[in-house]
N, C-alpha and C. Protein backbone atom coordinates (compact mmCIF):
# COMPACT_ATOMS: atom_id res chain seq x y z
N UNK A 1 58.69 165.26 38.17
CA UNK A 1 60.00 164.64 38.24
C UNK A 1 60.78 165.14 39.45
N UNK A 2 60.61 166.48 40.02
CA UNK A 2 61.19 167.09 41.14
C UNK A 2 60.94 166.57 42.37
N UNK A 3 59.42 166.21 41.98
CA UNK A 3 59.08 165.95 43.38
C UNK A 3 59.37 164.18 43.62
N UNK A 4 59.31 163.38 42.97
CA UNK A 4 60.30 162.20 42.94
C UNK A 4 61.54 162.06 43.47
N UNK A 5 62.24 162.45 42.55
CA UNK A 5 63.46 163.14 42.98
C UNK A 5 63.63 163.22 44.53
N UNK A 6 62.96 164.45 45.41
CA UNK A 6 63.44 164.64 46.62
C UNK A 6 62.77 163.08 47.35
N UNK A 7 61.49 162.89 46.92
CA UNK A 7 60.73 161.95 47.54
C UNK A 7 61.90 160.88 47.61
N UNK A 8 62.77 160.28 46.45
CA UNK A 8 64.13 158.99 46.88
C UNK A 8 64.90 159.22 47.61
N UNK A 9 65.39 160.97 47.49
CA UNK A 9 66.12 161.56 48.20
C UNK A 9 66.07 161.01 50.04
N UNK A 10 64.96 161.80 50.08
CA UNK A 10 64.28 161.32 51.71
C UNK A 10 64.44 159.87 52.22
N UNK A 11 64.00 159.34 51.47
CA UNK A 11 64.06 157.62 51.47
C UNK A 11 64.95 157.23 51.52
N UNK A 12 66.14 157.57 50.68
CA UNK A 12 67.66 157.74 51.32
C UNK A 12 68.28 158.14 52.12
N UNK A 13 67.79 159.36 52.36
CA UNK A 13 67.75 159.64 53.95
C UNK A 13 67.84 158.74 55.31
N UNK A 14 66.47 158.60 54.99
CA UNK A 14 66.06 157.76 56.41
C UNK A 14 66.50 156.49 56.93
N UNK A 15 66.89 155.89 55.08
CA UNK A 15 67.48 154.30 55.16
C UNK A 15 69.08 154.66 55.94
N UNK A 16 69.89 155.78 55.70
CA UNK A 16 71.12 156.00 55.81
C UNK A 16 70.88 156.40 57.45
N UNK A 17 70.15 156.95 57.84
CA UNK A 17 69.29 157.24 59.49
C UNK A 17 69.24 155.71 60.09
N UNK A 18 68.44 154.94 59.53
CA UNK A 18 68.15 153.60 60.21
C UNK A 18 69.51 152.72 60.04
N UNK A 19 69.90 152.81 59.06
CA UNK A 19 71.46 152.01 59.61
C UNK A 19 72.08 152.39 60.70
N UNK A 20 72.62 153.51 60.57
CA UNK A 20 73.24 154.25 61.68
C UNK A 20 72.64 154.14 62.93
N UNK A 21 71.23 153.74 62.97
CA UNK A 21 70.57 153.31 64.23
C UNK A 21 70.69 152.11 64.42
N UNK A 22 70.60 151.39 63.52
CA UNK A 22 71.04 149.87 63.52
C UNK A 22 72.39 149.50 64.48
N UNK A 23 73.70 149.99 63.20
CA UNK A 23 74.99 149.53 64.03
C UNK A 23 74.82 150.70 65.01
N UNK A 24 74.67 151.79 65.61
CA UNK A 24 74.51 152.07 67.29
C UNK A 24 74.10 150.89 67.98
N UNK A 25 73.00 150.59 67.36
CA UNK A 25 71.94 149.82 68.72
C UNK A 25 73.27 148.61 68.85
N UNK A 26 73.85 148.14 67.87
CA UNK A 26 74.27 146.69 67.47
C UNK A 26 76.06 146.85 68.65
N UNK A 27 76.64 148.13 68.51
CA UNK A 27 77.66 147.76 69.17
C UNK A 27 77.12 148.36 70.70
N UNK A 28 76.25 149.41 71.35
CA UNK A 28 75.53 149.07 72.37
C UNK A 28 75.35 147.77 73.12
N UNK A 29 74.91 146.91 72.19
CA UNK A 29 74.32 145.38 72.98
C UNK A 29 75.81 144.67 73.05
N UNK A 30 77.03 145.07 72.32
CA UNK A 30 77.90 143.72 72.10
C UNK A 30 79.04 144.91 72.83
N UNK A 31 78.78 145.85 73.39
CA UNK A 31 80.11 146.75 74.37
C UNK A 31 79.82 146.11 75.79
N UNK A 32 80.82 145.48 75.99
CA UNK A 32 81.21 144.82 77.86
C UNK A 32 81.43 145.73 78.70
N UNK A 33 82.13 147.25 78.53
CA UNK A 33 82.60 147.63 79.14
C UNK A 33 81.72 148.16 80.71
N UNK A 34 80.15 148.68 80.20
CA UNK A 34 79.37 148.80 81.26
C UNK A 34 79.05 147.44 81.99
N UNK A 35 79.52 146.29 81.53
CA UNK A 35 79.01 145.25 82.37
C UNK A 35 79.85 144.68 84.06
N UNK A 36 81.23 145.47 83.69
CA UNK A 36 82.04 145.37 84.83
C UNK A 36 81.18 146.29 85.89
N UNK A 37 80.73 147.31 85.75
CA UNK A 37 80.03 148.44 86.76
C UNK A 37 79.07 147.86 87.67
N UNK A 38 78.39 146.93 86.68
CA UNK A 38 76.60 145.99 87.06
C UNK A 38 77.24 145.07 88.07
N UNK A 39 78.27 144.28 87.54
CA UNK A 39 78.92 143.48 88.33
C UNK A 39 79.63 143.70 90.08
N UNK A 40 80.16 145.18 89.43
CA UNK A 40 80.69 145.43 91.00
C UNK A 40 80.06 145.87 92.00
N UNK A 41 78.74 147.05 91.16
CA UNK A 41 77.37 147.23 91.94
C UNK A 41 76.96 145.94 93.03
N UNK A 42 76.81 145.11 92.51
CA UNK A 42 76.27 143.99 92.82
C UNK A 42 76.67 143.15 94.14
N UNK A 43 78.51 143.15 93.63
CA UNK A 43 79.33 142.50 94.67
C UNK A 43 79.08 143.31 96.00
N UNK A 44 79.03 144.57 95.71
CA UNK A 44 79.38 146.36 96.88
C UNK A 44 77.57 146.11 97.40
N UNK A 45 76.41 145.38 97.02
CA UNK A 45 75.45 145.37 97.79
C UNK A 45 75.09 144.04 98.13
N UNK A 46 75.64 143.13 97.97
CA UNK A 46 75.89 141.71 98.70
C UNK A 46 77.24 142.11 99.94
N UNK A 47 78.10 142.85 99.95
CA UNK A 47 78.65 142.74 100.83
C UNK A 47 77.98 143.87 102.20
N UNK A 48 77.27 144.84 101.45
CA UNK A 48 76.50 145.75 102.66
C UNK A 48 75.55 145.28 103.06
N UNK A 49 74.80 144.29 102.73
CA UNK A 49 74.11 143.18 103.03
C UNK A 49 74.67 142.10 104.14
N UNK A 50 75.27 141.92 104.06
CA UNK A 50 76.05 140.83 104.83
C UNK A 50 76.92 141.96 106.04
N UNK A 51 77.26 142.99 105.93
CA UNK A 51 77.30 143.70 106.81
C UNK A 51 76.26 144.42 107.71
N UNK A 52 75.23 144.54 107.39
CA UNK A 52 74.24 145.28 108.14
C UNK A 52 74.04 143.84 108.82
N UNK A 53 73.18 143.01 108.12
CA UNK A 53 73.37 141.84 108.65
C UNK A 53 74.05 141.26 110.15
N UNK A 54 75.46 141.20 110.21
CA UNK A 54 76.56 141.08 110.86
C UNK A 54 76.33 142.49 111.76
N UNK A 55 76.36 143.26 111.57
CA UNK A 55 76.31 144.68 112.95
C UNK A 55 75.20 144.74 113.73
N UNK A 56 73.88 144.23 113.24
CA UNK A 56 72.68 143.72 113.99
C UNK A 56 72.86 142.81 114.78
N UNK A 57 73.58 141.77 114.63
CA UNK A 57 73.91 140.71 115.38
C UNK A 57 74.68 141.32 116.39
N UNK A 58 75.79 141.79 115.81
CA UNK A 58 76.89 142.23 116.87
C UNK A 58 76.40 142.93 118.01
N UNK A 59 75.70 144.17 117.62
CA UNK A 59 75.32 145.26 118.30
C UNK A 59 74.42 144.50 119.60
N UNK A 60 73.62 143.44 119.35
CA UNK A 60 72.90 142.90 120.00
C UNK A 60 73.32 142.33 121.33
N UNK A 61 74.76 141.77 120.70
CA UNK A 61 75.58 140.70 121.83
C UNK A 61 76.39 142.36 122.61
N UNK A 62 76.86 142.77 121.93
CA UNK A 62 77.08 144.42 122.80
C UNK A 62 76.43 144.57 124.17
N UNK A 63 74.63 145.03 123.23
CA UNK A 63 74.65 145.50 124.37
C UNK A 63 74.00 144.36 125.46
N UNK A 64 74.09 143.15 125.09
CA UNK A 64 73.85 142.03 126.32
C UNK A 64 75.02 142.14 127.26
N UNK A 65 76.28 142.25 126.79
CA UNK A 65 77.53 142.54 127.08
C UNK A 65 76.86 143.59 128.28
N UNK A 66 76.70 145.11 127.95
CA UNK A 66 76.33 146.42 128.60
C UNK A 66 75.67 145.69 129.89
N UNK A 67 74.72 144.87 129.55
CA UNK A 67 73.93 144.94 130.41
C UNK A 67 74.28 143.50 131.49
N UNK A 68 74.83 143.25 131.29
CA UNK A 68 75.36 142.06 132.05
C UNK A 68 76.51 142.47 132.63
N UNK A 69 78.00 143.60 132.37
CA UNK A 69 77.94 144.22 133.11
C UNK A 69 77.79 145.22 134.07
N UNK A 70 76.72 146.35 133.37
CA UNK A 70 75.67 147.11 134.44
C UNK A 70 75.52 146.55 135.27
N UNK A 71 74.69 144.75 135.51
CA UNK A 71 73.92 144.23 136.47
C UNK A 71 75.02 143.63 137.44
N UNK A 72 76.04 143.10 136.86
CA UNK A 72 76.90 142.98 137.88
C UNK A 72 77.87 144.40 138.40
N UNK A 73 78.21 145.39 138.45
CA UNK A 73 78.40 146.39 138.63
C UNK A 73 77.19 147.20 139.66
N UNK A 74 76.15 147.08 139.39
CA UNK A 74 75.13 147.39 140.45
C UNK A 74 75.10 146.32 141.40
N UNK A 75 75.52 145.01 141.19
CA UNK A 75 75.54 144.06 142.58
C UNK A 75 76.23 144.18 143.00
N UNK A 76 77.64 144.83 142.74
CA UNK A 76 78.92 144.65 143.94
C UNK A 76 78.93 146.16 144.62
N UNK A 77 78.31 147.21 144.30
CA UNK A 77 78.04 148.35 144.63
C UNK A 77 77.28 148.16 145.90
């Protein structure tokens, strides 16, 4: 009879364990609040994207710039 006893005991246990794992898991999936973070992540590497992007270009016309006037600078010399 004792050993019954603890044996429902346990079983009660675990069921009172798995709920509690249940509603965790359950307001986990239905909390927004981490979803603003994912979101701004996102925006902050679409815009460093579009900046590296844009400074490759730039840098390019630079140094055509440099060198166009180097070459005229060495012709009037």
């Amino acid at each position: 009879m004792l050993l019954n006893r603890e044996a429902n005991d346990g079983k009660a246990y675990m069921n009172i364990l798995f709920l509690g794992l249940i509603v965790q898991f359950r307001n986990l999936v239905s909390c927004e609040e981490g979803q603003d973070l994912v979101e701004y992540a996102l925006i902050l590497a679409i815009i460093a994207l579009g900046a590296t992007a844009s400074m490759q270009t730039l840098s390019s016309m630079i140094s055509s710039l440099y060198t166009a006037l180097s070459t005229t600078f060495a012709k009037a010399l």
